[in-house]
Protein backbone atom coordinates (compact mmCIF):
# COMPACT_ATOMS: atom_id res chain seq x y z
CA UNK A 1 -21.49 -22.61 -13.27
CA UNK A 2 -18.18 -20.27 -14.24
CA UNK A 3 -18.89 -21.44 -17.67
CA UNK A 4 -22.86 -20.40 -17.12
CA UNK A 5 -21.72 -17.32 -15.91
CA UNK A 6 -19.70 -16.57 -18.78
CA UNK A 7 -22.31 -17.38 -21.33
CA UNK A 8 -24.60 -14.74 -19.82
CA UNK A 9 -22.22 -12.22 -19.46
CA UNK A 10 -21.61 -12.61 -23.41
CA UNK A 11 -25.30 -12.55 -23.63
CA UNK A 12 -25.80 -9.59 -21.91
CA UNK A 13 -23.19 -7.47 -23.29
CA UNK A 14 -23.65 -8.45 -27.07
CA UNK A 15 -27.80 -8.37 -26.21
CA UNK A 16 -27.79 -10.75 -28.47
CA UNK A 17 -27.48 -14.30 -28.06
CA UNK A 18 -26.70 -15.02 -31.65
CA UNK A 19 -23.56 -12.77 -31.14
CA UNK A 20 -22.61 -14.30 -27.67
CA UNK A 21 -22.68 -17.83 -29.71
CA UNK A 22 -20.65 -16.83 -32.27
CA UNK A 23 -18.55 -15.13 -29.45
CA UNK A 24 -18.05 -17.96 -27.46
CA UNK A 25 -17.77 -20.60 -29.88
CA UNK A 26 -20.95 -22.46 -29.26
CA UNK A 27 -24.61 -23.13 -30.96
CA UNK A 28 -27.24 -20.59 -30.35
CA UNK A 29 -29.49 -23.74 -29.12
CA UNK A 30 -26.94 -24.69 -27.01
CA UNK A 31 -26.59 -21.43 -25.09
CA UNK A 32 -29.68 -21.11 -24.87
CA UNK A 33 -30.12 -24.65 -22.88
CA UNK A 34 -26.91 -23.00 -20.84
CA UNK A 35 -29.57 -19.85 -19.69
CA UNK A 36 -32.06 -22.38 -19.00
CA UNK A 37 -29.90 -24.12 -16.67
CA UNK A 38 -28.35 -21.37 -14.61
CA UNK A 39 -31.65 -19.85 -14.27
CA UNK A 40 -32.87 -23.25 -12.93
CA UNK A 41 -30.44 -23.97 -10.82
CA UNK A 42 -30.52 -19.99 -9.47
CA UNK A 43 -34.55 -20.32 -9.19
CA UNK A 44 -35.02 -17.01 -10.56
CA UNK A 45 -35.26 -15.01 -14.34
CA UNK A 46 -32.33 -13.50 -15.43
CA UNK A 47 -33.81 -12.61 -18.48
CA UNK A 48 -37.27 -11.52 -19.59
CA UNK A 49 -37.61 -12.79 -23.16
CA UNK A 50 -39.97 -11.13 -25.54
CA UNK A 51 -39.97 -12.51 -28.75
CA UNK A 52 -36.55 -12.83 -30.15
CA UNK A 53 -35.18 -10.00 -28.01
CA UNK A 54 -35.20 -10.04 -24.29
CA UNK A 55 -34.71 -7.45 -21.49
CA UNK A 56 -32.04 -7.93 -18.51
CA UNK A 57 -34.00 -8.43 -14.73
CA UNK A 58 -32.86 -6.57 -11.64
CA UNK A 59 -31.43 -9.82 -10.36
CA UNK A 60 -30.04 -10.44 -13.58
CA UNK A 61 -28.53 -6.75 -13.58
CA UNK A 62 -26.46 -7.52 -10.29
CA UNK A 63 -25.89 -10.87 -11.43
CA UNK A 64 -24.21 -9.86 -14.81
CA UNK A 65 -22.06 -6.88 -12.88
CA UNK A 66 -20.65 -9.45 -9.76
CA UNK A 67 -19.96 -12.20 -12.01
CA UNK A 68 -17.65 -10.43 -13.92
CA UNK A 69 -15.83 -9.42 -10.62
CA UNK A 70 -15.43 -13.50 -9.57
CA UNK A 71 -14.67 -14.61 -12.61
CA UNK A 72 -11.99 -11.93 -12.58
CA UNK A 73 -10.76 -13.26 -9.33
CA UNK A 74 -10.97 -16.77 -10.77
CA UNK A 75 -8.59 -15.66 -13.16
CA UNK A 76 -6.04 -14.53 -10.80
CA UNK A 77 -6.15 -17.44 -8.69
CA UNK A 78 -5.45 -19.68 -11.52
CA UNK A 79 -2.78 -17.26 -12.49
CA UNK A 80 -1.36 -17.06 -9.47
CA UNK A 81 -1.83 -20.64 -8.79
CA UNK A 82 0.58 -21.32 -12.16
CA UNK A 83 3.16 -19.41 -11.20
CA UNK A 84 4.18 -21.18 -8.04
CA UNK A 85 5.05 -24.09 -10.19
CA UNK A 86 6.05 -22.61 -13.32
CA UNK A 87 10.07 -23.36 -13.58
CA UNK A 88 10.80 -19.88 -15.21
CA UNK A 89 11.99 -17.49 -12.43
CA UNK A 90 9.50 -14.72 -11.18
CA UNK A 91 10.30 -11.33 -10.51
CA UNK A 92 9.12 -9.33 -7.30
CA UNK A 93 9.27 -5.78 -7.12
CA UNK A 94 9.62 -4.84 -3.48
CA UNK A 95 9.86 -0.89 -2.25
CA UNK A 96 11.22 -0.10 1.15
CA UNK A 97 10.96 3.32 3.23
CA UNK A 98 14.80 4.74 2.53
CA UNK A 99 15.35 5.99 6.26
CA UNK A 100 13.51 3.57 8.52
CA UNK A 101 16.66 0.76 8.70
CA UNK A 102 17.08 -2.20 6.71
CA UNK A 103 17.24 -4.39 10.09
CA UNK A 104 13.90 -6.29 9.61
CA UNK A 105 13.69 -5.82 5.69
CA UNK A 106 17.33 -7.46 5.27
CA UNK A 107 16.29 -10.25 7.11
CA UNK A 108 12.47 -10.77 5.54
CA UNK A 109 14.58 -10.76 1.97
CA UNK A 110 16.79 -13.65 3.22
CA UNK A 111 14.38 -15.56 4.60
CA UNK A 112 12.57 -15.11 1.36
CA UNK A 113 14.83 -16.18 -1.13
CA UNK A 114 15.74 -19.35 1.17
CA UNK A 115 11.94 -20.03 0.95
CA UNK A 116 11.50 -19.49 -2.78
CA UNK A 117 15.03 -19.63 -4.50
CA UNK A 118 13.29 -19.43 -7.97
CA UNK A 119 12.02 -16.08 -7.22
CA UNK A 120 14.16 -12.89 -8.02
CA UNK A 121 13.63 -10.10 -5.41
CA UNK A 122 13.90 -6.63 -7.30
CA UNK A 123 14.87 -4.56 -4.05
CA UNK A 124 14.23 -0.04 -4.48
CA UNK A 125 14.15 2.11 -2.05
CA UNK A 126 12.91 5.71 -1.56
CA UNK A 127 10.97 8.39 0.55
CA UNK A 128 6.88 8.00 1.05
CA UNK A 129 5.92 9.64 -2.46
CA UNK A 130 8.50 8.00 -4.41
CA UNK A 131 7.48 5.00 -3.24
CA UNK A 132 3.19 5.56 -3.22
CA UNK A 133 4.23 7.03 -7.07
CA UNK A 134 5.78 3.12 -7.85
CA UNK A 135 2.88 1.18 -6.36
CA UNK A 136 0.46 3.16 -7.91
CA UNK A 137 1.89 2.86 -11.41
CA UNK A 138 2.49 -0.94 -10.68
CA UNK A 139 6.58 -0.31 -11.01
CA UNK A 140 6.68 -2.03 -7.65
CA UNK A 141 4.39 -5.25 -6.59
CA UNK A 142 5.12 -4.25 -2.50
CA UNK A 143 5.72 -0.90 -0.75
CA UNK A 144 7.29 -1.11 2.68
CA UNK A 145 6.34 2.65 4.26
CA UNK A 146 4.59 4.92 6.81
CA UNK A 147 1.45 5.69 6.59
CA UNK A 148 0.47 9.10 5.54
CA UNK A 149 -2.78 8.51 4.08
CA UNK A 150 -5.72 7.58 5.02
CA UNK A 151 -6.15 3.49 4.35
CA UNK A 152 -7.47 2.89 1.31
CA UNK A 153 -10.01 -0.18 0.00
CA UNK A 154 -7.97 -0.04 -3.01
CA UNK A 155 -4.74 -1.51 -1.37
CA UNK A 156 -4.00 -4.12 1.10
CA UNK A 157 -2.54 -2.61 4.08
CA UNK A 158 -0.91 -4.79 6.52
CA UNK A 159 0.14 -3.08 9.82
CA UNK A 160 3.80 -3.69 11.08
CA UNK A 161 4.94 -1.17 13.86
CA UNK A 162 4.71 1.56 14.77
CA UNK A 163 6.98 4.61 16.50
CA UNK A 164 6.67 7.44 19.10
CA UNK A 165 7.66 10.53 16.87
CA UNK A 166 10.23 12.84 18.58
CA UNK A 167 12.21 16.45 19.21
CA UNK A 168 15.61 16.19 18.00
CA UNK A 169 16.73 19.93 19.90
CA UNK A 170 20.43 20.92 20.57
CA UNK A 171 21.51 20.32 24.06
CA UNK A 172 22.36 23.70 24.82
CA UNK A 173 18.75 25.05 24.09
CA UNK A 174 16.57 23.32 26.85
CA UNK A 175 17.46 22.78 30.04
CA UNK A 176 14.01 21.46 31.29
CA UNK A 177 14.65 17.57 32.06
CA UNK A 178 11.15 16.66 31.03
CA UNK A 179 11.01 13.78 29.13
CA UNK A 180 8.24 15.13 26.82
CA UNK A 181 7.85 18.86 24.65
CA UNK A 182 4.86 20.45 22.60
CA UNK A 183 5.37 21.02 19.22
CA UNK A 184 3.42 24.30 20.10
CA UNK A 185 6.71 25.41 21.87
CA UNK A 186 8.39 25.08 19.09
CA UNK A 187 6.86 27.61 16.75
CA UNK A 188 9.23 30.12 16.32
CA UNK A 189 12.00 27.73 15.55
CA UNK A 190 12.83 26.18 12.64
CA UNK A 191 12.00 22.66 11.51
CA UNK A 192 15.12 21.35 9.98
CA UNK A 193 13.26 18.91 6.89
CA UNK A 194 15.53 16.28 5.34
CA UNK A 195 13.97 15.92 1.85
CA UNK A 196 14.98 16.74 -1.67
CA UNK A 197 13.07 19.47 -3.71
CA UNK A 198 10.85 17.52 -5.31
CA UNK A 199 9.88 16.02 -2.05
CA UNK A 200 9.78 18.83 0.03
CA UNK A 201 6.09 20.32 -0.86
CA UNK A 202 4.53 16.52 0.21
CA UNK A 203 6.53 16.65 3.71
CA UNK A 204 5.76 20.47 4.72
CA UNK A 205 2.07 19.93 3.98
CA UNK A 206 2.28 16.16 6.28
CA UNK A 207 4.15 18.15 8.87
CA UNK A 208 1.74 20.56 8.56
CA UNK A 209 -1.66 19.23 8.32
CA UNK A 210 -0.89 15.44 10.41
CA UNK A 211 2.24 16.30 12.64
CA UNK A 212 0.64 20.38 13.83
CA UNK A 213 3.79 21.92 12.86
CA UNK A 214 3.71 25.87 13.10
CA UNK A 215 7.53 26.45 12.29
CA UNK A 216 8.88 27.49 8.98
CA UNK A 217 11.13 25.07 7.51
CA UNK A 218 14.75 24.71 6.77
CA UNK A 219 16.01 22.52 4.05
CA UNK A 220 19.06 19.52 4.83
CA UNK A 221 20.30 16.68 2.96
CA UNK A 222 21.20 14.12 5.08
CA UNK A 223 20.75 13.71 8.87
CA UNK A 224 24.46 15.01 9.69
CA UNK A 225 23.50 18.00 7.99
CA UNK A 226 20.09 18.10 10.17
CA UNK A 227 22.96 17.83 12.98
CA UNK A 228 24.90 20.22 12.55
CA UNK A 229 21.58 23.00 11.96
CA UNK A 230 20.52 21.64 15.61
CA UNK A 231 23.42 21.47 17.23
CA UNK A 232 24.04 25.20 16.26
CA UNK A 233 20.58 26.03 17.32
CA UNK A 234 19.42 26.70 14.00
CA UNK A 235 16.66 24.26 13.85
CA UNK A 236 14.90 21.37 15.82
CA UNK A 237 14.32 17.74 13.73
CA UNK A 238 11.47 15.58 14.05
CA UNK A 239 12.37 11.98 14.31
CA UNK A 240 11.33 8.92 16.01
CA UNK A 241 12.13 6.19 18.25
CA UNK A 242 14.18 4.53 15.46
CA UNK A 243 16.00 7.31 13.28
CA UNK A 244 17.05 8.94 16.36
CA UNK A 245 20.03 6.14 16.93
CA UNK A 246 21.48 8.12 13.59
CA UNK A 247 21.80 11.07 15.68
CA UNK A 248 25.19 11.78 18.16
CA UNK A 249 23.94 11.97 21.92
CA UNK A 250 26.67 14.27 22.67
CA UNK A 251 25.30 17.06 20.81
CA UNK A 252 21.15 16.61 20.47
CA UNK A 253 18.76 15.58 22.75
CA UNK A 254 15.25 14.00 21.74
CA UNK A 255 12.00 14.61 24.08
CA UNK A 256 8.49 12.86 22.67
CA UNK A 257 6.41 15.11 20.64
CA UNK A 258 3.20 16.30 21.53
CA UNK A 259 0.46 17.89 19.60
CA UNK A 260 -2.26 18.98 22.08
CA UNK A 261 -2.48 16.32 24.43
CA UNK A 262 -1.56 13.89 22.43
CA UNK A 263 1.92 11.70 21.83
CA UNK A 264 2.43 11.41 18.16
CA UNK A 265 2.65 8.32 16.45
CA UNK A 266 4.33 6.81 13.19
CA UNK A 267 2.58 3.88 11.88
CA UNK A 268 4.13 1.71 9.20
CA UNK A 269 2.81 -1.13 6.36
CA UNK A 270 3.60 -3.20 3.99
CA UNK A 271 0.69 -1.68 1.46
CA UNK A 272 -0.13 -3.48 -2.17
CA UNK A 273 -2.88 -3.47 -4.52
CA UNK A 274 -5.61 -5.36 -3.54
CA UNK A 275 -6.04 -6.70 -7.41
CA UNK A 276 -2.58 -7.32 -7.48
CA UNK A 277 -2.67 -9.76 -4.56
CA UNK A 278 -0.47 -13.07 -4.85
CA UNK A 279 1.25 -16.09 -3.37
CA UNK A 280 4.70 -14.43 -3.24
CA UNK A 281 3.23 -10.50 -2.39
CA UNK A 282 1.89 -12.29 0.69
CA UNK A 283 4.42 -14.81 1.84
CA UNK A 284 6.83 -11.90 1.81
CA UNK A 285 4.31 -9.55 4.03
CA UNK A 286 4.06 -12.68 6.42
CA UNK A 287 7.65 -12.99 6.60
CA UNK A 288 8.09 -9.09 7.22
CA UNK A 289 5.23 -9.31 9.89
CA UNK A 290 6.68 -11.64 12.00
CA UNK A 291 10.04 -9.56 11.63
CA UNK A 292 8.65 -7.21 13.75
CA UNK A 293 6.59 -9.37 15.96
């Protein structure tokens, strides 16, 4: 039937079969006794003939639009399908999220290449919008990152972990032992953001709009420079459960943040275009699933 299906797409976008024979290489008879067929076999009209010309049916409307989308899929399985066997090494383009911790990703990249030796792992890392930029442009086949968006149809987005978000405050500022603090309480302080220029519009508007921060912002470069703005009560930093082992105990405490009632959360993926979905895109995913199972 893929053949069929191809046939009346031809048909339908030449409206002509005379042009879809010539097109695909085959007698006008004979694609006609194709039609026949695949309407016989679908028990309905695809096409109402009238004379020499014809006119597409409703059915045969949504029948010409979906089977260009399996046909298209068709073509990526076989694709895909080729590749694992194909001796000429493959390439795959992995991003990962530059200040999470290369714990889990290290070890999904060596049990990768132990897996599939004869493909070459083309490792880059960066902050959320570098990284969203690469995918998007297809620089990257698989971006390791938090989620900042809403999830999108467009992309596969397979959940990993996830992390409280917390208060990074010097120790001299609060003396309350609680174990938790409102970001609300934090207004008139500064929010010490770690980003570089052309980042920092994205992450104010995140911290703004997702996060509920209130605080103008103070620009570092790294985290010891965050550290050293804290420490000297110049700012508070927002980490999480995981970036805050970068910070010295001695001279910040964290507390877990909360906006209204609620504890904030960091969620991260491995995200990838859903028509850009493969063997190796996958296996890797898998591998960097159970990582953090």
């Amino acid at each position: 039937m893929f053949q069929q299906m191809q046939y009346f797409i031809s048909i339908v976008k030449n409206h002509s079969f005379t042009k879809a024979a010539e097109e695909c290489n085959i007698s006008q008879s004979a694609i006609s006794q194709q039609m026949k067929e695949l309407e016989g076999s679908l028990g309905i009209k695809l096409l109402d003939r009238k004379g020499r010309s014809f006119e597409v049916t409703k059915a045969g409307k949504y029948f010409y639009t979906h089977s260009q989308d399996v046909l298209d899929t068709v073509d990526q399985l076989i694709d895909n399908t080729v590749k694992i066997v194909k001796d000429e090494q493959i390439e795959l383009k992995v991003g990962y999220l530059r200040n999470f911790g290369t714990t889990e990703f290290l070890k999904t990249v060596s049990q990768f290449s132990k897996s599939f030796p004869q493909v070459k792992i083309n490792i880059t890392s960066g902050n959320h919008e570098q990284l969203f930029e690469l995918l998007k442009n297809g620089q990257i086949d698989m971006n390791f990152s938090d989620q900042r968006r809403a999830l999108s149809n467009e992309y596969v987005n397979e959940y990993l972990t996830d992390s409280k978000f917390m208060l990074a405050v010097s120790r001299s500022a609060f003396a309350d032992e609680n174990t938790q603090m409102y970001i609300a309480k934090l207004a008139d302080i500064p929010c010490v953001l770690i980003a570089d220029n052309d980042q920092r519009e994205a992450d104010e508007s995140y911290y703004r709009e997702i996060l509920g921060v209130k605080s103008d912002f103070v620009l570092a470069q790294n985290y010891d420079e965050a550290q050293i703005l804290v420490a000297s009560n110049q700012g508070y930093l927002i980490v999480n459960d995981r970036t805050q082992k970068q910070l010295n105990s001695e001279i910040v405490k964290t507390f877990d943040m909360i906006n209204g009632k609620q504890q904030m959360i960091q969620k991260y993926y491995a995200y990838w275009k859903a028509d850009n979905s493969g063997y190796y895109i996958e296996s890797f995913a898998e591998l960097l699933k159970k990582s953090f199972a």
